[in-house]
C-alpha atoms as a PDB file:
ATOM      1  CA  UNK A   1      -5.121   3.294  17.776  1.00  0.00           C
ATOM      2  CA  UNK A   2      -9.066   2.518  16.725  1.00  0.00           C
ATOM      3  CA  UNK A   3      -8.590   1.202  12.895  1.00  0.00           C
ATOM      4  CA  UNK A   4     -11.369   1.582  10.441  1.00  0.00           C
ATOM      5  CA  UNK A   5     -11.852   1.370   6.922  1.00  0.00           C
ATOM      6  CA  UNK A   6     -11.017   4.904   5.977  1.00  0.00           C
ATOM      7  CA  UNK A   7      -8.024   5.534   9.179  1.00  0.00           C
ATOM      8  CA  UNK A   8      -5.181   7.945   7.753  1.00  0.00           C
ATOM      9  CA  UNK A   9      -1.736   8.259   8.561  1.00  0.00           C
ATOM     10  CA  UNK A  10      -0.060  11.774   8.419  1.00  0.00           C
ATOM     11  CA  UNK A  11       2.936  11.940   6.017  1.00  0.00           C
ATOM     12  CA  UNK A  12       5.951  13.680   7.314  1.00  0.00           C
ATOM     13  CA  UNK A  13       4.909  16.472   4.630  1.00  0.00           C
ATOM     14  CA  UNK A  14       1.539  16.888   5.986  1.00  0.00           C
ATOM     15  CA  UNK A  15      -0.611  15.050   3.535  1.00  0.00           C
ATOM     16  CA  UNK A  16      -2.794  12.150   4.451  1.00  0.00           C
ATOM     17  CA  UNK A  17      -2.315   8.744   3.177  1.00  0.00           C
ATOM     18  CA  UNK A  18      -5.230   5.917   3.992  1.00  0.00           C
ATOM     19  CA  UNK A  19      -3.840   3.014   5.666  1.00  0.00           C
ATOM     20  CA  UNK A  20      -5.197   0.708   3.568  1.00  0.00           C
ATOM     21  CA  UNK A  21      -4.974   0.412  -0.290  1.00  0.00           C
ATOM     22  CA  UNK A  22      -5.698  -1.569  -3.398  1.00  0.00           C
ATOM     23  CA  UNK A  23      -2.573  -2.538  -5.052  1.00  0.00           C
ATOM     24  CA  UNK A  24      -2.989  -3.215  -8.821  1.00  0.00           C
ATOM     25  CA  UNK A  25       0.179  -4.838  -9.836  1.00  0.00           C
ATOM     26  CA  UNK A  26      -0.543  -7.401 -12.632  1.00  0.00           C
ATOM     27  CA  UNK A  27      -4.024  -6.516 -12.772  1.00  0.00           C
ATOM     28  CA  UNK A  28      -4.849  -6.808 -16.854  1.00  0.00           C
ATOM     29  CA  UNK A  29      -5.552  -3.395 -18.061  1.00  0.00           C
ATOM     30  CA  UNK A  30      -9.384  -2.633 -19.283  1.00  0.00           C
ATOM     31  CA  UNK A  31     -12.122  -4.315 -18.076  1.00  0.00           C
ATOM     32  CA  UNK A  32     -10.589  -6.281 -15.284  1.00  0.00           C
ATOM     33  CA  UNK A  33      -8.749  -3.139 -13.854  1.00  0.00           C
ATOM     34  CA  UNK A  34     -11.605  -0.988 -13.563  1.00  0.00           C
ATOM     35  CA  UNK A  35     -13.785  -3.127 -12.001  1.00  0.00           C
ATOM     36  CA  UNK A  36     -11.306  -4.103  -9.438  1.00  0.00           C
ATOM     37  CA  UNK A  37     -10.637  -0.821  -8.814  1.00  0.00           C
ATOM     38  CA  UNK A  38     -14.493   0.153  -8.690  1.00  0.00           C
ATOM     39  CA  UNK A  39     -15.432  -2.397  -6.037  1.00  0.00           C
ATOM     40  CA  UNK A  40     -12.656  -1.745  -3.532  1.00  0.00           C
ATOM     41  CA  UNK A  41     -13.693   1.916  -4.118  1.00  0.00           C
ATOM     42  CA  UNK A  42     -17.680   0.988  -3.007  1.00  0.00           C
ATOM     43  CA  UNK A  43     -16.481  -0.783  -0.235  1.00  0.00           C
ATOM     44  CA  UNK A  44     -14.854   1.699   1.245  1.00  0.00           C
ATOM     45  CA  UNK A  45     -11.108   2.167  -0.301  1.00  0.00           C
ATOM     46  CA  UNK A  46      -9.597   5.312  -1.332  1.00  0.00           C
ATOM     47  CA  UNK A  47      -6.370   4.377  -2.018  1.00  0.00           C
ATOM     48  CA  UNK A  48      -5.560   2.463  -5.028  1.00  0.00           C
ATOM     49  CA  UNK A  49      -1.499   1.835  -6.428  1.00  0.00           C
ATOM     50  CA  UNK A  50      -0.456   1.935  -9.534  1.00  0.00           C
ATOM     51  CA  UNK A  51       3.111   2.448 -11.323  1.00  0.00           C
ATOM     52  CA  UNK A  52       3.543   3.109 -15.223  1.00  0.00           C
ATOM     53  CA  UNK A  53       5.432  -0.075 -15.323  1.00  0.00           C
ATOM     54  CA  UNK A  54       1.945  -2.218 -14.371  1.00  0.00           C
ATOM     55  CA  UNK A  55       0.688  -0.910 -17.869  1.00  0.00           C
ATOM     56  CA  UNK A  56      -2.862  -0.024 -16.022  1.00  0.00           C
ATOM     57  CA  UNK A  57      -2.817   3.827 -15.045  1.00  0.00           C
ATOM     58  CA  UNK A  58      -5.442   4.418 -17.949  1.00  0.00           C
ATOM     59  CA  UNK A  59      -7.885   2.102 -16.111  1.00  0.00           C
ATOM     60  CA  UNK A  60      -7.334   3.239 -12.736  1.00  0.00           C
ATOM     61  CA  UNK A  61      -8.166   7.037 -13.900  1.00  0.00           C
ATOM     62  CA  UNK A  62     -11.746   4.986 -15.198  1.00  0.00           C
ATOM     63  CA  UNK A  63     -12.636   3.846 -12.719  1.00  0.00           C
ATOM     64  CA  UNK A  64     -11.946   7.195 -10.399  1.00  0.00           C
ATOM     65  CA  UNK A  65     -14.092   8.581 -12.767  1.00  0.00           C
ATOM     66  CA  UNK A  66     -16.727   6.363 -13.102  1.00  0.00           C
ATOM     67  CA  UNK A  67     -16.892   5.827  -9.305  1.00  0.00           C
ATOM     68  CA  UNK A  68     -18.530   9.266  -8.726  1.00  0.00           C
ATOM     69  CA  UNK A  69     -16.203  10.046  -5.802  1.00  0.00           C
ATOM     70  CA  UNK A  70     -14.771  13.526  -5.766  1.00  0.00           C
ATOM     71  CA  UNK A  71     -11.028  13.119  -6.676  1.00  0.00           C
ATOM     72  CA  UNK A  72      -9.679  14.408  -3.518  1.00  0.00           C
ATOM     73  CA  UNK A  73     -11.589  11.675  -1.588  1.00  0.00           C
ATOM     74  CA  UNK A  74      -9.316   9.075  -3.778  1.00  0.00           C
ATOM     75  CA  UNK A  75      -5.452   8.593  -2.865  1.00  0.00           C
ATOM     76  CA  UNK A  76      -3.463   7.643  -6.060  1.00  0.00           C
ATOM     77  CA  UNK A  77      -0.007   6.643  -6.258  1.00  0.00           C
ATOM     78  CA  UNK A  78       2.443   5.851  -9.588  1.00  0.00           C
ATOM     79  CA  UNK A  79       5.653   5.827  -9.773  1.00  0.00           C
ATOM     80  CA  UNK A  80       8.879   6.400 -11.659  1.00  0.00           C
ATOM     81  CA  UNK A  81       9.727   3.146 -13.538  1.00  0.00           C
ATOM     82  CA  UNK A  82      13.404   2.356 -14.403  1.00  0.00           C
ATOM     83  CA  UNK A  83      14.325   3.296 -17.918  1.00  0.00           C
ATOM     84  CA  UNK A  84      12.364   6.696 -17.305  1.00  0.00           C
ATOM     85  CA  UNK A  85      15.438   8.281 -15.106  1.00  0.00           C
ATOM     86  CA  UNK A  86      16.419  10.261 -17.898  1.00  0.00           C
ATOM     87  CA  UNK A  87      13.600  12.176 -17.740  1.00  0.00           C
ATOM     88  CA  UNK A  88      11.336  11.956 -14.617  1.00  0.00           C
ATOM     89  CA  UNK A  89       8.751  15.061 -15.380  1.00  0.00           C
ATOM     90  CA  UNK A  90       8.152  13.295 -18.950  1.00  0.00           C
ATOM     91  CA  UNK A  91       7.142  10.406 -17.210  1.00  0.00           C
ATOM     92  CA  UNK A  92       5.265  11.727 -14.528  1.00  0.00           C
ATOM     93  CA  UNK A  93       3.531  13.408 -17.158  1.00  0.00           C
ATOM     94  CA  UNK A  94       2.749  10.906 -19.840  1.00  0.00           C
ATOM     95  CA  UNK A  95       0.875   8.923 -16.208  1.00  0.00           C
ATOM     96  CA  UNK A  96      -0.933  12.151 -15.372  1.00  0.00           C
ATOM     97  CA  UNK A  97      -2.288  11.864 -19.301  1.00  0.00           C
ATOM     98  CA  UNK A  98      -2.885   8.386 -19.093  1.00  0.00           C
ATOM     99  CA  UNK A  99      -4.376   8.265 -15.724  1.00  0.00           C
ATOM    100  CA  UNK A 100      -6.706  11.842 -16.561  1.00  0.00           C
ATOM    101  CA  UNK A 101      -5.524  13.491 -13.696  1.00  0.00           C
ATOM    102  CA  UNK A 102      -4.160  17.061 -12.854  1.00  0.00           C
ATOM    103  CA  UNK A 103      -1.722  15.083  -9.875  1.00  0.00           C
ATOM    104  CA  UNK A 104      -0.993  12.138  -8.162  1.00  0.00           C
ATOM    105  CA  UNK A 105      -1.428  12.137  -4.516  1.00  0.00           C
ATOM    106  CA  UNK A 106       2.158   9.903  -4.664  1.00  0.00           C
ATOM    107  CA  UNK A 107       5.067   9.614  -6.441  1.00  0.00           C
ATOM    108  CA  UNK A 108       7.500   6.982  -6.283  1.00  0.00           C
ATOM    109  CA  UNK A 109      11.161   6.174  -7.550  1.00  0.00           C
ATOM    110  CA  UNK A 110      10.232   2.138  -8.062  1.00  0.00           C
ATOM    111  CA  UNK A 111      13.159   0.598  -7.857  1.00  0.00           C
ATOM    112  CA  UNK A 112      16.730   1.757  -6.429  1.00  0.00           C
ATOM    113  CA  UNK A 113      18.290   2.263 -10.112  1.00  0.00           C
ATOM    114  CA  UNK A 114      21.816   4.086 -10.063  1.00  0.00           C
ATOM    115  CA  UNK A 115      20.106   7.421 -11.090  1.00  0.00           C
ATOM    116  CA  UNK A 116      17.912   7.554  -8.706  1.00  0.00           C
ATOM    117  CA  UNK A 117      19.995  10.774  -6.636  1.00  0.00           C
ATOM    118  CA  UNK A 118      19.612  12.725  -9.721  1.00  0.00           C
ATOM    119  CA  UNK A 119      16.130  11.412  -9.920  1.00  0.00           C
ATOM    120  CA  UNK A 120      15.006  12.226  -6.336  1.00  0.00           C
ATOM    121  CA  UNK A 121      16.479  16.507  -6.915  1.00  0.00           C
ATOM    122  CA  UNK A 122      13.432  15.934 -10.196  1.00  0.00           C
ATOM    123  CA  UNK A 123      10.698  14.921  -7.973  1.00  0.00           C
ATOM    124  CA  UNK A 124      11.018  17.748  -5.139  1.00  0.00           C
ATOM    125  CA  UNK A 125      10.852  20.012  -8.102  1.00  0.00           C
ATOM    126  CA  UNK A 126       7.209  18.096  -9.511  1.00  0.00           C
ATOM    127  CA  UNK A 127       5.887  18.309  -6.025  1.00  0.00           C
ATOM    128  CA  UNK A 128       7.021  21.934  -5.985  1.00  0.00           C
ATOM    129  CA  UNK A 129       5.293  22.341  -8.982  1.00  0.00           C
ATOM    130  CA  UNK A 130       2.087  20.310  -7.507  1.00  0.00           C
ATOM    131  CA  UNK A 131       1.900  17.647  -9.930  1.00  0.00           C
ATOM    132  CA  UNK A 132       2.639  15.294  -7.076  1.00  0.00           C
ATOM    133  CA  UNK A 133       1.208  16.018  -3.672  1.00  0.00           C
ATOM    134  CA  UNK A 134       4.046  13.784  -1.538  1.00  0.00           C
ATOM    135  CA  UNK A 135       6.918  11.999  -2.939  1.00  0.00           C
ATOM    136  CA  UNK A 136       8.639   8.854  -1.523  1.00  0.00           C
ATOM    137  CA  UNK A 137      10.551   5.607  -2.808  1.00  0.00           C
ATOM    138  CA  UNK A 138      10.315   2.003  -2.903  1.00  0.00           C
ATOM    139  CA  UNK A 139      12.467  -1.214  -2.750  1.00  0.00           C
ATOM    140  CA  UNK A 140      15.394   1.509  -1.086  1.00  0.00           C
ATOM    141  CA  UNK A 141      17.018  -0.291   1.841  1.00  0.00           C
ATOM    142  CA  UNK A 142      18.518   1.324   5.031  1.00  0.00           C
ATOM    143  CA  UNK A 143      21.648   1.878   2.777  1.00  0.00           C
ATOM    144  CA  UNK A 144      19.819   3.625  -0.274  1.00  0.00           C
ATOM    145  CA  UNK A 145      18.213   5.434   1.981  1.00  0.00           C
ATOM    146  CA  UNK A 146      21.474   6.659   4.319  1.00  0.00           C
ATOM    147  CA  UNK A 147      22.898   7.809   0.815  1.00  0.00           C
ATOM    148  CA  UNK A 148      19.814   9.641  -0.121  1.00  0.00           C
ATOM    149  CA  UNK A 149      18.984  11.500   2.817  1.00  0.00           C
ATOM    150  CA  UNK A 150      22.682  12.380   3.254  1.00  0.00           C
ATOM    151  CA  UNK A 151      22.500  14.389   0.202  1.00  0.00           C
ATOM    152  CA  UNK A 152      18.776  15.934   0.403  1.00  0.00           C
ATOM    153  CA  UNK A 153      16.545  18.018   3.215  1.00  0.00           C
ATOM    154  CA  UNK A 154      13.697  16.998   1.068  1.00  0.00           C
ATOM    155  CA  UNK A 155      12.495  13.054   3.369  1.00  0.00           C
ATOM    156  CA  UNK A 156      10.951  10.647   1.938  1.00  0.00           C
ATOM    157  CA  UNK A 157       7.329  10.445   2.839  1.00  0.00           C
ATOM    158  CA  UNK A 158       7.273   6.813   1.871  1.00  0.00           C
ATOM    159  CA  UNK A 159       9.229   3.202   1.100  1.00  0.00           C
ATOM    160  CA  UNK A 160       7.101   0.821  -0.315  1.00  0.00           C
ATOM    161  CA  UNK A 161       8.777  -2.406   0.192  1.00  0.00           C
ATOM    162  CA  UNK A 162       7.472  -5.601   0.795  1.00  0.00           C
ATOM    163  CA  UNK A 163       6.691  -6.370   4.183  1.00  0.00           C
ATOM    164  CA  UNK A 164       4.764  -9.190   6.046  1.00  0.00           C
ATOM    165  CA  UNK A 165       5.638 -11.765   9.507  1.00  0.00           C
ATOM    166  CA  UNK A 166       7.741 -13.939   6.645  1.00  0.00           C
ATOM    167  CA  UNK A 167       9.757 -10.687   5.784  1.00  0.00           C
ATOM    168  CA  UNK A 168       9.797  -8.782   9.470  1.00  0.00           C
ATOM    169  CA  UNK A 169      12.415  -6.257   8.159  1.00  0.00           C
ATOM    170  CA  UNK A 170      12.574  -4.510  12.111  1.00  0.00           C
ATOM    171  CA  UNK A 171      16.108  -2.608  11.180  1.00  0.00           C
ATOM    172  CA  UNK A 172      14.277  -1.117   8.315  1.00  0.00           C
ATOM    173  CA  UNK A 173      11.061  -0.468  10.258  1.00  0.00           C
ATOM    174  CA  UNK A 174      12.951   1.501  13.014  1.00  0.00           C
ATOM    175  CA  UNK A 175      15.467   3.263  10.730  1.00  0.00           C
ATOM    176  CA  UNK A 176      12.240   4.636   8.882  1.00  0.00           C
ATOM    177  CA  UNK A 177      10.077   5.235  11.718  1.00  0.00           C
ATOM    178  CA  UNK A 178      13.358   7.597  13.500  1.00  0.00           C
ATOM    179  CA  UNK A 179      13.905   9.524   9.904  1.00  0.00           C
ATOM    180  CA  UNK A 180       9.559  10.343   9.774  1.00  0.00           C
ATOM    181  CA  UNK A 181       9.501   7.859   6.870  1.00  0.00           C
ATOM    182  CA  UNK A 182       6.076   5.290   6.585  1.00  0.00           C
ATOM    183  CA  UNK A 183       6.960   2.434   5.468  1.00  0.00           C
ATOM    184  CA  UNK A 184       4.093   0.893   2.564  1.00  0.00           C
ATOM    185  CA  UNK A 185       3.905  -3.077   2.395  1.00  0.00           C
ATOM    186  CA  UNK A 186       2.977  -4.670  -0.590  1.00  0.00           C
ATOM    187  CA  UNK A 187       2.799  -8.237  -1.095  1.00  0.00           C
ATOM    188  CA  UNK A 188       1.534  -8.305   2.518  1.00  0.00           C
ATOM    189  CA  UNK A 189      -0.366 -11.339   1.706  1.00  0.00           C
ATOM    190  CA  UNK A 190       3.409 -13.312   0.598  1.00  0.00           C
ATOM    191  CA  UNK A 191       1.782 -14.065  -3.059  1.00  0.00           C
ATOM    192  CA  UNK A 192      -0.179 -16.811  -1.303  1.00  0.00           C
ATOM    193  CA  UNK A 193       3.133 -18.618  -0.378  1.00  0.00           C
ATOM    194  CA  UNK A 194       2.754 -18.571   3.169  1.00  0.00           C
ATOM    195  CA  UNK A 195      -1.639 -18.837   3.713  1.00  0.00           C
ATOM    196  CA  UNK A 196      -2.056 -22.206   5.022  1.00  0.00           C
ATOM    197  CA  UNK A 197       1.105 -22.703   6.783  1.00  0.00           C
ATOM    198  CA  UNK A 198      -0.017 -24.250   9.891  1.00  0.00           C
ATOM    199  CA  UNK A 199       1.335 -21.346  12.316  1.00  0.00           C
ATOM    200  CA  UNK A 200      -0.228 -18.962  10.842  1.00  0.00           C
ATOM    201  CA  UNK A 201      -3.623 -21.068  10.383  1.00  0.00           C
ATOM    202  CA  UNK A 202      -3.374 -21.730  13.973  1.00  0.00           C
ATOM    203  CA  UNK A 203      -3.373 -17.755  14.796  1.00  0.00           C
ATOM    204  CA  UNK A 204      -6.632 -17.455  12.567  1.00  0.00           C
ATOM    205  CA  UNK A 205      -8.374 -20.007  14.722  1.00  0.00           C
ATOM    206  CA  UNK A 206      -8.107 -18.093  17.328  1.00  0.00           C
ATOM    207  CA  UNK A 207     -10.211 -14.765  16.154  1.00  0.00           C
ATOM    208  CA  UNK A 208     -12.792 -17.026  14.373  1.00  0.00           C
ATOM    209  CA  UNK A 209     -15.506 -15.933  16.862  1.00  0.00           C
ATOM    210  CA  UNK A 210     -14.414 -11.706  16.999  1.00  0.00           C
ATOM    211  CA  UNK A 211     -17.252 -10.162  18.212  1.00  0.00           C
ATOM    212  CA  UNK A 212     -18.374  -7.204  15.332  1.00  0.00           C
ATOM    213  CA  UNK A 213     -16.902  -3.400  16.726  1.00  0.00           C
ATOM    214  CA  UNK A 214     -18.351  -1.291  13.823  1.00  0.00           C
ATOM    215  CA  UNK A 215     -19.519   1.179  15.561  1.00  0.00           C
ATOM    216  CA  UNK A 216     -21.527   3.270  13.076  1.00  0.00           C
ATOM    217  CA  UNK A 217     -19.345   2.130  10.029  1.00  0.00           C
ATOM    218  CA  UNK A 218     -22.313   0.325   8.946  1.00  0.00           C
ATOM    219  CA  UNK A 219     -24.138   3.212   7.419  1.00  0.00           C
ATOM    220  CA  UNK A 220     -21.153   4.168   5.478  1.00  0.00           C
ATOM    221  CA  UNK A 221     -19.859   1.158   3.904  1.00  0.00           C
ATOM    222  CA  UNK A 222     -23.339  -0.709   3.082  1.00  0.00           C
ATOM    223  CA  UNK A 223     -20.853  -3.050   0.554  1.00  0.00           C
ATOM    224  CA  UNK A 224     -18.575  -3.922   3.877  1.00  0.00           C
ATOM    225  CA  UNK A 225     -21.138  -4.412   6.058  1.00  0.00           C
ATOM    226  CA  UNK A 226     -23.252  -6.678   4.402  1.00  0.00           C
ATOM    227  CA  UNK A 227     -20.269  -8.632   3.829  1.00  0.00           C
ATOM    228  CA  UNK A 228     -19.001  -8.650   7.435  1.00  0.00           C
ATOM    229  CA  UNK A 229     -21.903 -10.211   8.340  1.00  0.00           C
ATOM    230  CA  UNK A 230     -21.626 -13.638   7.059  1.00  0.00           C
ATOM    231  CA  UNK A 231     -20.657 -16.908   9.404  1.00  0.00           C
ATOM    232  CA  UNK A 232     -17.166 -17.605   9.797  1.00  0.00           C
ATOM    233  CA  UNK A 233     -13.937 -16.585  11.211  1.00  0.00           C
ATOM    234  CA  UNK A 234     -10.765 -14.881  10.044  1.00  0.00           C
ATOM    235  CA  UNK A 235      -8.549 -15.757   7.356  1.00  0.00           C
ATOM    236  CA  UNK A 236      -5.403 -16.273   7.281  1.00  0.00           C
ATOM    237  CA  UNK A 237      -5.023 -13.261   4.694  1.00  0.00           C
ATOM    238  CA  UNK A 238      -6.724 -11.000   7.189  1.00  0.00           C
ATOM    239  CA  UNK A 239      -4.250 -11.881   9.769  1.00  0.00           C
ATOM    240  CA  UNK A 240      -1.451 -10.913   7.470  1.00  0.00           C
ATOM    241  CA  UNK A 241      -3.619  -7.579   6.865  1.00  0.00           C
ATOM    242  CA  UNK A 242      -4.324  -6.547   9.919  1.00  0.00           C
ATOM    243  CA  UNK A 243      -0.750  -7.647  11.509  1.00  0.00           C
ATOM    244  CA  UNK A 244       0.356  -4.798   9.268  1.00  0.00           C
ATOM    245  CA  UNK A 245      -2.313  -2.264   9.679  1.00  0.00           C
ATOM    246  CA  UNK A 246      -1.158  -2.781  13.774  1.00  0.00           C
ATOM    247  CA  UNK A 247       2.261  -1.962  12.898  1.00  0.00           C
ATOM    248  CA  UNK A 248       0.915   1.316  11.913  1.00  0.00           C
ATOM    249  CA  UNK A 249       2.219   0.155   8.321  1.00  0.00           C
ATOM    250  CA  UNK A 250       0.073   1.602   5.193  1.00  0.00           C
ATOM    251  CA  UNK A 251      -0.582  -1.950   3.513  1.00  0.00           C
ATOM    252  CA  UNK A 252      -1.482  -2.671  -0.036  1.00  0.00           C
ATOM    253  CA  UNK A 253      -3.172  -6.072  -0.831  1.00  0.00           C
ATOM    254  CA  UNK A 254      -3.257  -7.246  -4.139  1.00  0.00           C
ATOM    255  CA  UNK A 255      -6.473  -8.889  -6.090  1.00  0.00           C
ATOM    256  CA  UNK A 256      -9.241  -8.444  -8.625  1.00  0.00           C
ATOM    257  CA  UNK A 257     -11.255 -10.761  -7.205  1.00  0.00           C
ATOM    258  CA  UNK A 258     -14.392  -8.979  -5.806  1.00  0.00           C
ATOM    259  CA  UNK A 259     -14.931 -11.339  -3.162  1.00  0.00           C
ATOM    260  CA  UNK A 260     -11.042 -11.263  -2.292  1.00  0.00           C
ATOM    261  CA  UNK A 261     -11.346  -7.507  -2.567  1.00  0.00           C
ATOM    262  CA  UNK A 262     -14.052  -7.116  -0.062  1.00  0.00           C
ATOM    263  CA  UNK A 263     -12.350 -10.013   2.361  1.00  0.00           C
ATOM    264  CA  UNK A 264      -8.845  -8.176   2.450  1.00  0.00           C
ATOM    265  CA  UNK A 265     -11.089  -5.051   4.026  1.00  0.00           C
ATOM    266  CA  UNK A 266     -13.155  -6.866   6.398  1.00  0.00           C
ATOM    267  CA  UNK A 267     -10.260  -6.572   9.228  1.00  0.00           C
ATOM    268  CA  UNK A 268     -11.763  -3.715  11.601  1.00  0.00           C
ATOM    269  CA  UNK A 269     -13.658  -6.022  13.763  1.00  0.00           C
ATOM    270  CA  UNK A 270     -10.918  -6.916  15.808  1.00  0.00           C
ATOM    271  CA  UNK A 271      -8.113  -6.518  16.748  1.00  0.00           C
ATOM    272  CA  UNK A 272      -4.656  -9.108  16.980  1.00  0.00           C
ATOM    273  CA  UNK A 273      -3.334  -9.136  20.987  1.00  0.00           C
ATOM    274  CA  UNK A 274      -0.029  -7.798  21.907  1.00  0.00           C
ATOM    275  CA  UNK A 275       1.141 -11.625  22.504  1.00  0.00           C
ATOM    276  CA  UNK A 276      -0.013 -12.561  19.055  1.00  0.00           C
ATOM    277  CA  UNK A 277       1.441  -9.678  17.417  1.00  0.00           C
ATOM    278  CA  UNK A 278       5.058 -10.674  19.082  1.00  0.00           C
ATOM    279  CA  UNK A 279       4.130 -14.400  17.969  1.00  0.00           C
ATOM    280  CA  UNK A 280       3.573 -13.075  14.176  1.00  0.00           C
ATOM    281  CA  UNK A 281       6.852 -10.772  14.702  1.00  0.00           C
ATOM    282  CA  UNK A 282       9.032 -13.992  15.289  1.00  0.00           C
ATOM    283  CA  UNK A 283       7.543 -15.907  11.905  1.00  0.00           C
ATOM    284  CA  UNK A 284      10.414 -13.873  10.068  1.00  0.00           C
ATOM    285  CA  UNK A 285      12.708 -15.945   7.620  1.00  0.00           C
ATOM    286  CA  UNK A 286      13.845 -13.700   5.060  1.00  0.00           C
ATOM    287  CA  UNK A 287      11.373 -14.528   2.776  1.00  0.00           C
ATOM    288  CA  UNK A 288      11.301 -12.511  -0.587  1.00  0.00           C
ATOM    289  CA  UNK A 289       8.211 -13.378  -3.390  1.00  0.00           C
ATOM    290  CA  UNK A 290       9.533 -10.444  -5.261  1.00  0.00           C
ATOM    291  CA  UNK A 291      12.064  -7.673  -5.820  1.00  0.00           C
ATOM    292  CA  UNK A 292      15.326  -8.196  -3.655  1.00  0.00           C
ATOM    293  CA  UNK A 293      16.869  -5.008  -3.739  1.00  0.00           C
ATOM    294  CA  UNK A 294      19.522  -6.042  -1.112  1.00  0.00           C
ATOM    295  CA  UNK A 295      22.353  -5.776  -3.306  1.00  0.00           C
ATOM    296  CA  UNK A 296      21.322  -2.808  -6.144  1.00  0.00           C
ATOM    297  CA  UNK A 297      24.334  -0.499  -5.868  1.00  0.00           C
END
């Protein structure tokens, strides 16, 4: 599969979703949001993630405005934050007022919170209703998700989870992959824990001279490809990226750093070989840098 910038995966409802996103998580509300949000959308983006719980769904709905992009060029996700069970069409719609929007192109049950059952019956009725194009889940492991789908017709499009070489969840990968669901990797980059071990440095090396496969990218993403074209080789954060984007994962990486922004997109000039991808597969050791939902009931 030829990867680019803008490469969509089909949701098991039908709706696109772009492979690659911006993930906002503890990205300050205001100024710093919306400019975050506004360079990964001239570079190329259009998919940004957001949740009511980050506190930033006003900015994000900025900066989609600002940008100039016609909304249905933009992929936006929120999602249902713990104490707002009780309710889930109140709080989809207080983040449809903050964020300015008629819909979100994804809603997600955050967390695997004791209500969520009751929860899930709500959101088939919002996407019914077309406030929420697809609707999906995150943190929900292969148990949350036997007990879910035991009780529903309506699959998940999506579980977000996190999901990187350090944390190869395979069981989960497979179990999603045979039900139709995608499975969405944030903290693909391991919160920095895991960029200069030497393993992983040692795969980088390798791809420091990739030759440029563009194609005719170049006219579309001015931002990317002026970028792309300065001396050096491949971080170790693009490894991480594109190991993911290979795994036909949708990946999320995290940052409001422009540069960091623009770096975490340059990763569709080459491509990681079949041995390297099995190397990267065997770096697993359980390792969690956030949510362990393993044992939520």
């Amino acid at each position: 599969m030829e990867h680019r910038i803008d490469t969509k995966l089909t949701l098991n409802d039908g709706h696109l979703i772009p492979q690659l996103g911006l993930g906002v998580w503890q990205t300050r509300s205001g100024a710093t949001c919306e400019a975050a949000v506004l360079t990964a959308l001239e570079a190329g983006y259009r998919h940004i993630d957001t949740a009511a719980m980050y506190g930033n769904e006003e900015s994000v709905g900025a900066a989609v405005r600002k940008s100039g992009i016609p909304r249905e060029k933009i992929f936006v996700t929120t999602k249902l934050w713990n104490s707002d069970h009780g309710n889930p069409e109140r709080a989809l719609d207080t983040s449809l007022r903050k964020l300015k929007l008629d819909y979100v192109d994804l809603y997600l049950i955050h967390y695997p919170v004791r209500e969520r059952r009751q929860s899930w019956r709500a959101l088939d009725v919002l996407r019914a209703q077309g406030k929420a194009r697809s609707i999906g889940v995150s943190n929900f492991t292969i148990k949350h998700l036997k007990e879910l789908l035991a009780e529903t017709a309506t699959v998940p499009a999506i579980n977000q989870v996190e999901f990187h070489p350090y944390l190869y969840q395979r069981d989960l990968l497979d179990f999603c992959a045979a039900k139709g669901i995608i499975i969405e990797a944030y903290s693909p980059l391991t919160h920095g824990e895991r960029l200069k071990d030497p393993k992983l440095v040692a795969v980088a090396k390798k791809y420091s001279n990739a030759s440029p496969q563009r194609g005719d990218t170049g006219s579309q993403w001015p931002l990317m490809d002026k970028f792309s074209r300065r001396p050096g080789g491949k971080s170790t954060a693009q490894i991480l990226i594109r190991w993911g984007l290979q795994h036909r994962l949708v990946v999320i990486p995290k940052s409001a750093n422009r540069s960091r922004i623009l770096e975490d997109a340059d990763v569709f000039d080459f491509e990681i070989t079949a041995e390297d991808m099995q190397l990267l597969d065997r770096f697993n050791e359980n390792l969690r840098t956030c949510w362990d939902p393993t044992n939520a009931p």
